[in-house]
N, C-alpha and C. Protein backbone atom coordinates (compact mmCIF):
# COMPACT_ATOMS: atom_id res chain seq x y z
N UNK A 1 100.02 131.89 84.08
CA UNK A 1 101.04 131.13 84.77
C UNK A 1 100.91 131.31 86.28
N UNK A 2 100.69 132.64 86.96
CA UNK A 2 100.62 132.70 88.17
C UNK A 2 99.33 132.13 88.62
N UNK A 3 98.53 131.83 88.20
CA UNK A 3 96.95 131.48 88.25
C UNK A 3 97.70 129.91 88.57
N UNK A 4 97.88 129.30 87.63
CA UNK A 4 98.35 127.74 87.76
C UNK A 4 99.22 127.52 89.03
N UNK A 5 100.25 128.11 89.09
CA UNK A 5 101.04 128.01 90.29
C UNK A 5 100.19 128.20 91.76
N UNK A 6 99.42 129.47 92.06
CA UNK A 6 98.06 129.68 93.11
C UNK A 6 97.52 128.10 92.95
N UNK A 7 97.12 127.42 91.76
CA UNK A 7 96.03 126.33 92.21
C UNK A 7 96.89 125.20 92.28
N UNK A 8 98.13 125.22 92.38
CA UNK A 8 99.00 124.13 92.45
C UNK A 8 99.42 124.18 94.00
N UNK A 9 99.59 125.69 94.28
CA UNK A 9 100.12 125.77 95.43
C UNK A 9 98.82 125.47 96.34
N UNK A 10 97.79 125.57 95.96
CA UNK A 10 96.49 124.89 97.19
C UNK A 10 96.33 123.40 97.16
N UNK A 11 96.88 123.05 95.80
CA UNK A 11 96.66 121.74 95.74
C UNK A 11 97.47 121.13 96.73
N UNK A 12 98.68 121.63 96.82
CA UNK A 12 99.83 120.86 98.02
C UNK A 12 99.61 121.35 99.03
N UNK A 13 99.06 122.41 99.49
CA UNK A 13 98.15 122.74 100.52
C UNK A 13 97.48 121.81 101.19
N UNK A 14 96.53 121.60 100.28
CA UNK A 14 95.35 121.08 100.94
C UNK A 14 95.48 119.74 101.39
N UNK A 15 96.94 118.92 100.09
CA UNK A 15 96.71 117.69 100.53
C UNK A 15 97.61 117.20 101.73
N UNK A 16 98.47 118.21 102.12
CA UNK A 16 99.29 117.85 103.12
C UNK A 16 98.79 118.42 104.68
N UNK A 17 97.86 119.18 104.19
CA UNK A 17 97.47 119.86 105.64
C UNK A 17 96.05 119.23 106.17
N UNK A 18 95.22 118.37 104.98
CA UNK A 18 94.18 117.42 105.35
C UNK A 18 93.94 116.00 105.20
N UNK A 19 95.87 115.22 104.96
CA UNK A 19 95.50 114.00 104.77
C UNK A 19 95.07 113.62 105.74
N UNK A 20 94.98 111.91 104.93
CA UNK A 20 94.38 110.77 105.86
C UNK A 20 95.33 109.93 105.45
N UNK A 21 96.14 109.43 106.40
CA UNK A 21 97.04 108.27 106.26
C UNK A 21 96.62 107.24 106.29
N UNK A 22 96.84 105.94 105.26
CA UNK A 22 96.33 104.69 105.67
C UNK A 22 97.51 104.09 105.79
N UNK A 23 97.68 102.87 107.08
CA UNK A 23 98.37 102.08 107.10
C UNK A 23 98.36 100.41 107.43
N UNK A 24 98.60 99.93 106.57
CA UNK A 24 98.34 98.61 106.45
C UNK A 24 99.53 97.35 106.71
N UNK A 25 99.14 96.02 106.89
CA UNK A 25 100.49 95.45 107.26
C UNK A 25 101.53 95.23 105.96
N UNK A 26 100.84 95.94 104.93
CA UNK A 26 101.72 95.68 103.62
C UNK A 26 102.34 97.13 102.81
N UNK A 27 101.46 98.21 102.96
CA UNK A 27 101.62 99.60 102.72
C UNK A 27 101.05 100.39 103.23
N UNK A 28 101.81 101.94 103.11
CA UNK A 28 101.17 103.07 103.58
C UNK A 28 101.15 104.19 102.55
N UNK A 29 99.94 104.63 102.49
CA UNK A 29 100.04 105.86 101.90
C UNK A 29 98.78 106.69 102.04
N UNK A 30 99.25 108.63 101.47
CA UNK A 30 98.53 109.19 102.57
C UNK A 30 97.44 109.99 101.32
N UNK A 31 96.42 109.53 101.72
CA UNK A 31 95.10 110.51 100.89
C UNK A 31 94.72 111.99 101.30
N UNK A 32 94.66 112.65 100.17
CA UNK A 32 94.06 114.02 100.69
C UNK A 32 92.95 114.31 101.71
N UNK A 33 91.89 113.12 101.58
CA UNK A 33 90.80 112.97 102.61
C UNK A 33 90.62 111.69 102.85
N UNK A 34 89.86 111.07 103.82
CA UNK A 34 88.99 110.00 103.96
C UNK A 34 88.82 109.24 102.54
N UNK A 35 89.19 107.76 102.03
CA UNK A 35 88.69 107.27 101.31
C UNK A 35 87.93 106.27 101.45
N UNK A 36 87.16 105.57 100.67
CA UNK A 36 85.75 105.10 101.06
C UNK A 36 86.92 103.70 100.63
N UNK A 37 86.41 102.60 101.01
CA UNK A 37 87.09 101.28 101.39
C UNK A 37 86.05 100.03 100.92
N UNK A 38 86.44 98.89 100.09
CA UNK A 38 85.99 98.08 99.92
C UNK A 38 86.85 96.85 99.52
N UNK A 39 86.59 95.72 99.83
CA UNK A 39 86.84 94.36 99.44
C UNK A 39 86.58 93.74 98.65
N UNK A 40 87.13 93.03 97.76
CA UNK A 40 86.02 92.19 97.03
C UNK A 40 86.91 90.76 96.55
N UNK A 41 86.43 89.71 96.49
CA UNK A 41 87.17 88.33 95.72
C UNK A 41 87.07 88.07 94.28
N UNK A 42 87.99 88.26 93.50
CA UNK A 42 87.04 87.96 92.05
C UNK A 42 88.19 86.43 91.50
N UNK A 43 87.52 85.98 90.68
CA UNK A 43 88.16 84.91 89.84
C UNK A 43 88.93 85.25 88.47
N UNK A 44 90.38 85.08 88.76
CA UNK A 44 90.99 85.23 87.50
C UNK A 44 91.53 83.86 86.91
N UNK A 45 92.65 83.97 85.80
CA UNK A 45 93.17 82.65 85.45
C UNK A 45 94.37 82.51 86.09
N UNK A 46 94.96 83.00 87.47
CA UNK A 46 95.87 82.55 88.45
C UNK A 46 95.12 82.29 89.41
N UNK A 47 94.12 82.05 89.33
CA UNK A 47 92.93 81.63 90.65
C UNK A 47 92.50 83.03 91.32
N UNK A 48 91.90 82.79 92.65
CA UNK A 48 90.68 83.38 93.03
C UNK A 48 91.71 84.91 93.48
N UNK A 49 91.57 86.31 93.47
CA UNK A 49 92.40 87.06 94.29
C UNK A 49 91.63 87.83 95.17
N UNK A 50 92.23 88.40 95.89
CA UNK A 50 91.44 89.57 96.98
C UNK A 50 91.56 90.70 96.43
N UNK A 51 90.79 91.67 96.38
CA UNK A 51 91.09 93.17 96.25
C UNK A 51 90.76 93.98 96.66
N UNK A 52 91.50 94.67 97.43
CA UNK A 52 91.49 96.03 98.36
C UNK A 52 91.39 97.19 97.60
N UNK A 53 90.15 97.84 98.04
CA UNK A 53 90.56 99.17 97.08
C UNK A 53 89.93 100.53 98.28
N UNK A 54 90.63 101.69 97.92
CA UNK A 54 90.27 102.75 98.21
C UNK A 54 90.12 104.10 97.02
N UNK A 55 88.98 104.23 97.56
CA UNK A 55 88.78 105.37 96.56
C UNK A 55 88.34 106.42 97.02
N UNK A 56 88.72 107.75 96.42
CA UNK A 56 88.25 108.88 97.18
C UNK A 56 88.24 109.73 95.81
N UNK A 57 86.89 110.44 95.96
CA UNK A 57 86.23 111.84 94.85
C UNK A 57 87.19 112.78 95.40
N UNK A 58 87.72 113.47 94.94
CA UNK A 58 88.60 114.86 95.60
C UNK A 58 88.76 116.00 94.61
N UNK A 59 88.14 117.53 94.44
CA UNK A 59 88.25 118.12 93.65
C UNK A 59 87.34 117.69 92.10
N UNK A 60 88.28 117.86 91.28
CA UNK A 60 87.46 117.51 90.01
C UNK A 60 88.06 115.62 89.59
N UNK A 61 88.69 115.18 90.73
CA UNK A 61 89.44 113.91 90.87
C UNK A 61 88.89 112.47 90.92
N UNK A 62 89.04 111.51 90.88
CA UNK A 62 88.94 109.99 91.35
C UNK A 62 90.00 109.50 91.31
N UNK A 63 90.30 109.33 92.79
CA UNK A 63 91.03 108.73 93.10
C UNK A 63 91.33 107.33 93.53
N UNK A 64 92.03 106.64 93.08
CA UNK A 64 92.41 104.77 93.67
C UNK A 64 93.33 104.13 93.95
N UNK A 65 93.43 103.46 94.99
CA UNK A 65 94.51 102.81 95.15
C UNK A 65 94.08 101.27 95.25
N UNK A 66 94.81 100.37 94.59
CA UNK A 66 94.11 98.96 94.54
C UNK A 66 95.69 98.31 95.33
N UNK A 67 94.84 97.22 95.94
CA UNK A 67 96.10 95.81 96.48
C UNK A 67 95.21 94.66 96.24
N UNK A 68 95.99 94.22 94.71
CA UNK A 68 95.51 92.65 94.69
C UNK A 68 96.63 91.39 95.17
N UNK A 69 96.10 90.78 95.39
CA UNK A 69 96.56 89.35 96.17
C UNK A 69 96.56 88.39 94.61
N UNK A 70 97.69 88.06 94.79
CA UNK A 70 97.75 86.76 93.30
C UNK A 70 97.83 85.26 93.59
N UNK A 71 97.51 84.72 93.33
CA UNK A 71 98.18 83.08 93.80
C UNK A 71 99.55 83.40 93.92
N UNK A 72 100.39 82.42 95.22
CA UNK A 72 101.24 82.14 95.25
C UNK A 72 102.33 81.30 94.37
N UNK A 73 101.51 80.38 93.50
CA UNK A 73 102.35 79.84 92.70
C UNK A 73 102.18 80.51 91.62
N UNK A 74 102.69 81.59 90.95
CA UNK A 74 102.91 82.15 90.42
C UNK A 74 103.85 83.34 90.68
N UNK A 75 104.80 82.96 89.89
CA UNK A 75 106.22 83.95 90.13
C UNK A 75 106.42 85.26 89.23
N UNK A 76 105.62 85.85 89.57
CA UNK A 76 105.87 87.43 88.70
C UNK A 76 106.94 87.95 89.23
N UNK A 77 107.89 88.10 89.31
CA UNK A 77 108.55 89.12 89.82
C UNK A 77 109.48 88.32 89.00
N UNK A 78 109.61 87.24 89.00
CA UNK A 78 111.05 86.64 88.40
C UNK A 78 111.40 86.69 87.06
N UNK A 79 110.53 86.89 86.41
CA UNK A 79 109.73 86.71 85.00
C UNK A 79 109.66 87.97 84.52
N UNK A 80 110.29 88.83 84.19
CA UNK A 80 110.37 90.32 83.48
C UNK A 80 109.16 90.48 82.53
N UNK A 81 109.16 89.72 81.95
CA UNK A 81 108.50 90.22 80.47
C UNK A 81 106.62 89.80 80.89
N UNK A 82 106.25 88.69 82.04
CA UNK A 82 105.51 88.54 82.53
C UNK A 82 104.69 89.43 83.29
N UNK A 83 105.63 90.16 84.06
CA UNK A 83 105.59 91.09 84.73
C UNK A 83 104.96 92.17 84.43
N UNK A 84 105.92 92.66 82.98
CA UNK A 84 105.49 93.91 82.45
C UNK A 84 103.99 93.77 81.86
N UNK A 85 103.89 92.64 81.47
CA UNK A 85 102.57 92.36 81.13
C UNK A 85 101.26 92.14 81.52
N UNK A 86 101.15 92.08 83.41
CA UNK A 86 100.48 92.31 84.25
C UNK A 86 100.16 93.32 84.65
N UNK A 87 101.37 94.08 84.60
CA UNK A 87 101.35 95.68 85.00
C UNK A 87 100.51 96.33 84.40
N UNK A 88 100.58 96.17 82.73
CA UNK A 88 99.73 96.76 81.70
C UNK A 88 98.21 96.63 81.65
N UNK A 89 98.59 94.90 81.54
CA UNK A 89 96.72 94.49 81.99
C UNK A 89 96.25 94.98 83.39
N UNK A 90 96.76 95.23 83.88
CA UNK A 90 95.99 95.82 85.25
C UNK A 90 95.43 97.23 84.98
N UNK A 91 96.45 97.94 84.64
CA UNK A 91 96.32 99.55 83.88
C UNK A 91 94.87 99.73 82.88
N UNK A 92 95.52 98.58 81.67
CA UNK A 92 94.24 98.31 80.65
C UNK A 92 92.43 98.03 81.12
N UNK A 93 92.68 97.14 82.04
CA UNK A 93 91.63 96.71 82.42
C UNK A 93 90.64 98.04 83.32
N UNK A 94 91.64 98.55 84.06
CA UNK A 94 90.80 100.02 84.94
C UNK A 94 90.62 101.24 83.84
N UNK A 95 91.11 100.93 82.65
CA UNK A 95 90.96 102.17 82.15
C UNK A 95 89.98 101.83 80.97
N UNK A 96 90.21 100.34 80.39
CA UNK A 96 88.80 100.51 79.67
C UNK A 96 87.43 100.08 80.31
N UNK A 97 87.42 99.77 81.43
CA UNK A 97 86.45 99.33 82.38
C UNK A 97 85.87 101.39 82.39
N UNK A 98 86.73 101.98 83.08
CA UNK A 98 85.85 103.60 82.68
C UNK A 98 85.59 103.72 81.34
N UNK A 99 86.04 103.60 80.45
CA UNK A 99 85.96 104.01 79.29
C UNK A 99 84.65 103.39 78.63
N UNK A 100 84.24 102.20 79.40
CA UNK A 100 83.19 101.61 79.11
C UNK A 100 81.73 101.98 79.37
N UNK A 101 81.95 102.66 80.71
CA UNK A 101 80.98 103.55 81.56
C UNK A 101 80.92 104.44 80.92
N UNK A 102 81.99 105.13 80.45
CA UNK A 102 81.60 106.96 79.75
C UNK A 102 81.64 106.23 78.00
N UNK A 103 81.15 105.36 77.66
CA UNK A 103 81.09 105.47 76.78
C UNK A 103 82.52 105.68 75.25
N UNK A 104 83.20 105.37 76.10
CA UNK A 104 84.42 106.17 74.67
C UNK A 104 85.46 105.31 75.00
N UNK A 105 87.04 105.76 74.39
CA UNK A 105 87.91 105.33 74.59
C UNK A 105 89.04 105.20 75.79
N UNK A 106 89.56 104.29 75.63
CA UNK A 106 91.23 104.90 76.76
C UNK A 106 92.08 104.85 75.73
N UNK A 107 93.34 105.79 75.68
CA UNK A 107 94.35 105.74 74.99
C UNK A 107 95.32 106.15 75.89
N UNK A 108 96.74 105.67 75.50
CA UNK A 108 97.49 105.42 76.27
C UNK A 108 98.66 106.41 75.38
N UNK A 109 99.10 107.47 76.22
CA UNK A 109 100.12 108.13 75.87
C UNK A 109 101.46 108.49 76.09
N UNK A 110 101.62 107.90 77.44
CA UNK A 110 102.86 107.61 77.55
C UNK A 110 102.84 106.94 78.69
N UNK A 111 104.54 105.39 78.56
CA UNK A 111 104.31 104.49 79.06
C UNK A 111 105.61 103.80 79.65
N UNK A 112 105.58 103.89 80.81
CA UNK A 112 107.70 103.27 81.43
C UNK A 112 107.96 102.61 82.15
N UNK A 113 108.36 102.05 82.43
CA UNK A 113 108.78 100.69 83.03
C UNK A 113 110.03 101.63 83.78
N UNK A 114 110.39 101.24 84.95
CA UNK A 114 111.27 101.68 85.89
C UNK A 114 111.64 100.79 87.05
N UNK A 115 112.76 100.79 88.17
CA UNK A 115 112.79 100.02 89.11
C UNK A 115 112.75 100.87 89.96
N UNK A 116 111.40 100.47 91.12
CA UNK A 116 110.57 101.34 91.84
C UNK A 116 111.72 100.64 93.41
N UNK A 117 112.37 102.25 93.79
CA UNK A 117 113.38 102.39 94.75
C UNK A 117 114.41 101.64 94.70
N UNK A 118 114.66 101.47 93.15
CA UNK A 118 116.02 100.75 93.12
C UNK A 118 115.66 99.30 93.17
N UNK A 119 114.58 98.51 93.05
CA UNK A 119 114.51 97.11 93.61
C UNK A 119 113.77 96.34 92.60
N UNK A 120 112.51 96.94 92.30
CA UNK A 120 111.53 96.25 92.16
C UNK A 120 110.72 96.72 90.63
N UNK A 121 110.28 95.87 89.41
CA UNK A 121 109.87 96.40 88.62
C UNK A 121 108.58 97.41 88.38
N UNK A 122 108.26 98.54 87.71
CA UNK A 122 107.10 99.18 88.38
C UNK A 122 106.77 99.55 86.74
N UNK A 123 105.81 100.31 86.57
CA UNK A 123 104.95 101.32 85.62
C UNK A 123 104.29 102.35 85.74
N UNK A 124 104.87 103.23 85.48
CA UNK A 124 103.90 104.43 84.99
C UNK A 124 103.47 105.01 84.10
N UNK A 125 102.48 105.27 83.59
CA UNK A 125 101.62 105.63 82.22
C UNK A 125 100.77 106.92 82.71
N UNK A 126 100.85 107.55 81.69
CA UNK A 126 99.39 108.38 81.46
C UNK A 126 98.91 108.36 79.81
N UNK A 127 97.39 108.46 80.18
CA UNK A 127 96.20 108.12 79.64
C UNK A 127 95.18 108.66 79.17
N UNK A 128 94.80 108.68 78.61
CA UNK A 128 93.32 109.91 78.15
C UNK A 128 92.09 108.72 77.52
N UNK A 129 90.96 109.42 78.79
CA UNK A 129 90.06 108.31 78.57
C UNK A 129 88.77 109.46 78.77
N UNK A 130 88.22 109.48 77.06
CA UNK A 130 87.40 110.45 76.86
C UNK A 130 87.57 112.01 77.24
N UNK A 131 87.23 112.59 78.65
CA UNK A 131 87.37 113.41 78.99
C UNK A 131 87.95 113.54 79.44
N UNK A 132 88.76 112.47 80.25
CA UNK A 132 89.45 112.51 81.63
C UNK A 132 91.14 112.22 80.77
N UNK A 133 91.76 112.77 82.21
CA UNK A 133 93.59 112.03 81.70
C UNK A 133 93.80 111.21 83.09
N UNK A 134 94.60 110.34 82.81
CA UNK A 134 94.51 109.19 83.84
C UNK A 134 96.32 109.29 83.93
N UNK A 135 96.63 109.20 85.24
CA UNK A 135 97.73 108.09 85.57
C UNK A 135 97.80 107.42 86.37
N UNK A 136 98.39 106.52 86.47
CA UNK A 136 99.14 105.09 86.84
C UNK A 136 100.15 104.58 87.49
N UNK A 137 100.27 103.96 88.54
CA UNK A 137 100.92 103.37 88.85
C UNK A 137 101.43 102.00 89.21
N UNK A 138 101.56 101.23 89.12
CA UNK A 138 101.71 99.25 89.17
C UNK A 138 102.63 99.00 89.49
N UNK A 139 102.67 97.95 90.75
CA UNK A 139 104.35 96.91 90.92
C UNK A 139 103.35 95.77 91.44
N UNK A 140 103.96 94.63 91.17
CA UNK A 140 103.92 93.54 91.95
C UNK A 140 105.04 93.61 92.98
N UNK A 141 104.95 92.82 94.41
CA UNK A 141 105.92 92.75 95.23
C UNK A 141 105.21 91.76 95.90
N UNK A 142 105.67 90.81 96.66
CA UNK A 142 105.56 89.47 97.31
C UNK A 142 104.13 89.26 97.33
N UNK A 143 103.99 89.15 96.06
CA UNK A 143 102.69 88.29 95.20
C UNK A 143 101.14 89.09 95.46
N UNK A 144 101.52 90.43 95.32
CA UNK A 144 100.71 91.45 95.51
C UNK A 144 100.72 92.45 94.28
N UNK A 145 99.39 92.53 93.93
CA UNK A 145 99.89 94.00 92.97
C UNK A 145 99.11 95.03 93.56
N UNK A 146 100.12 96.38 93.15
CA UNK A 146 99.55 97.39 93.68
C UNK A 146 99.27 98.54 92.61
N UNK A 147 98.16 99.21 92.85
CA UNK A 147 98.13 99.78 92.02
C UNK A 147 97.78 101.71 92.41
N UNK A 148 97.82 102.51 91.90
CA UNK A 148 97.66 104.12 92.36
C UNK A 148 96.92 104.71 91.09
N UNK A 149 95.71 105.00 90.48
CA UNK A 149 95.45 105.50 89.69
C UNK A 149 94.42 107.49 90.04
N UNK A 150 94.73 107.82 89.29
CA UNK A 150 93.94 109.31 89.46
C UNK A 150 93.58 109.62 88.08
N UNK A 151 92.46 109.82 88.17
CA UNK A 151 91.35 110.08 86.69
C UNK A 151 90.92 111.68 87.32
N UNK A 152 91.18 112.23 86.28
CA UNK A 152 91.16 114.04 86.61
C UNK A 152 90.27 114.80 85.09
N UNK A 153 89.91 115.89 85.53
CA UNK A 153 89.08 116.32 84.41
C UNK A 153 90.62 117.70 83.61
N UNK A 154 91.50 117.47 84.40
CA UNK A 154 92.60 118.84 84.35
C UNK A 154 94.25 117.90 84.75
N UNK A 155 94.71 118.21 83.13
CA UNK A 155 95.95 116.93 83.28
C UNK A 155 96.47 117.74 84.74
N UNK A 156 96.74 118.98 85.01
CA UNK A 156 97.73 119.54 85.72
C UNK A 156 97.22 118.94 87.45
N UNK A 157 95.75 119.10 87.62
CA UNK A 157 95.46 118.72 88.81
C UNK A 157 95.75 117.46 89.03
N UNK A 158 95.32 116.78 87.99
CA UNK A 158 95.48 114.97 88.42
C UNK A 158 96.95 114.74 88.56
N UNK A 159 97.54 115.30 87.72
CA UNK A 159 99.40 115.70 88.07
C UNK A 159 100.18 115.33 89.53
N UNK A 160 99.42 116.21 89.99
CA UNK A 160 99.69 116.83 91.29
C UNK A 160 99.22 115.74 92.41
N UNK A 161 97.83 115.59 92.48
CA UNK A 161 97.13 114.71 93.34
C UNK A 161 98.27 113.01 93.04
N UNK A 162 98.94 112.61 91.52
CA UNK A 162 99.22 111.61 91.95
C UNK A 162 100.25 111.29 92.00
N UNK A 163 101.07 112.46 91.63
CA UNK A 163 102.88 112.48 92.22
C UNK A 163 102.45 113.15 94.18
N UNK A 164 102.03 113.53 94.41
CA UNK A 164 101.74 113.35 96.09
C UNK A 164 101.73 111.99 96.65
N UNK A 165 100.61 111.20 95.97
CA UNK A 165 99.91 110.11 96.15
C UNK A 165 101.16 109.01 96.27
N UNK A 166 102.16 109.49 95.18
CA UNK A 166 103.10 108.31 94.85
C UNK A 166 104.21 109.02 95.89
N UNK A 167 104.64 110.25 96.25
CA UNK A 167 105.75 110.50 96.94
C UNK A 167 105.72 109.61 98.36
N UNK A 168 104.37 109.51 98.66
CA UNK A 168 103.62 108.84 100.09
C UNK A 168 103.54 107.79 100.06
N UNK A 169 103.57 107.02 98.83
CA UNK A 169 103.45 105.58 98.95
C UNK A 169 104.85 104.75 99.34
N UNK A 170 104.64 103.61 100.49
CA UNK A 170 105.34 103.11 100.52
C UNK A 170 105.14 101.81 100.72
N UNK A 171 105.91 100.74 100.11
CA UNK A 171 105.89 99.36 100.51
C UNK A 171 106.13 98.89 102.01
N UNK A 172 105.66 98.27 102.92
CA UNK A 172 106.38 98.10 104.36
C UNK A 172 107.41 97.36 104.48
N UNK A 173 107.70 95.90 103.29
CA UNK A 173 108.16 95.01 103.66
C UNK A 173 109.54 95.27 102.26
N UNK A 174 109.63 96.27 101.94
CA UNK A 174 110.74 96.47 100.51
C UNK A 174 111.96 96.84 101.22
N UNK A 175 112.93 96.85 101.61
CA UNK A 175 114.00 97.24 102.35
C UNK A 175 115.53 97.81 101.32
């Protein structure tokens, strides 16, 4: 027990005494280090979206944060049950997309729907995909989805790295 607490207590250590804040005109949130940054356009069946992603290796970690862009005519947010169902496929899709790479499964072990700061519909799940345990995070907000995932080889570390990850995250434009 004291062993766990020591590597918990470096874990909040390390990530508060060496982030890297990103801030964007839509969110902010703060990484333990430098994450590596890419763009990309892909084609879905709400048309074409953008996706922002950052990712950063940290510890025994992978870390991500995604911002996709949706068509505008399309009203997720208004639409509950739509909603929840984006949230999931977004989740689904990053987790059997690894699961595909390592060869094995994702399974999904626990799974909640919540209103993220009182406002806005959100999800959090955790996951076990082969070796790894995964969690999750998802909201759409003014036709954006966002997403926070951490794939860890140690449920307790990935724990940690993504309740940080999520204490730091913030929407700019959610009031």
């Amino acid at each position: 027990m004291k062993k766990k607490l020591t590597i918990l207590s470096v874990l909040l250590l390390a990530f508060y005494s060496y982030s890297q804040h990103i801030k964007t005109p839509t969110f902010e949130i703060s990484f333990p280090l430098e994450p590596k940054f890419e763009e990309v356009t892909t084609e879905t069946d709400a048309g074409d979206s953008t996706i922002k992603m950052y990712q950063l290796r940290h510890l025994n970690s992978m870390i991500l944060m995604m911002e996709g862009t949706i068509d505008e005519e399309y009203d997720f947010e208004s639409i509950e049950e739509v909603t929840k169902a984006s949230l999931q496929g977004a989740r689904n899709g990053s987790n059997d997309n690894l699961a595909l790479q390592l060869g094995t499964k994702a399974t999904n072990t626990s799974e909640v729907f919540y209103q993220y700061k009182d406002k806005i519909l959100a999800l959090k799940s955790s996951d076990v995909i082969g070796p790894f345990f995964g969690n999750t995070f998802a909201t759409i907000f003014q036709n954006k989805m966002y997403s926070i995932m951490v794939f860890s080889q140690t449920n307790e570390e990935g724990t940690t790295l993504y309740n940080n990850l999520l204490d730091s995250f913030k929407l700019v434009h959610l009031k």
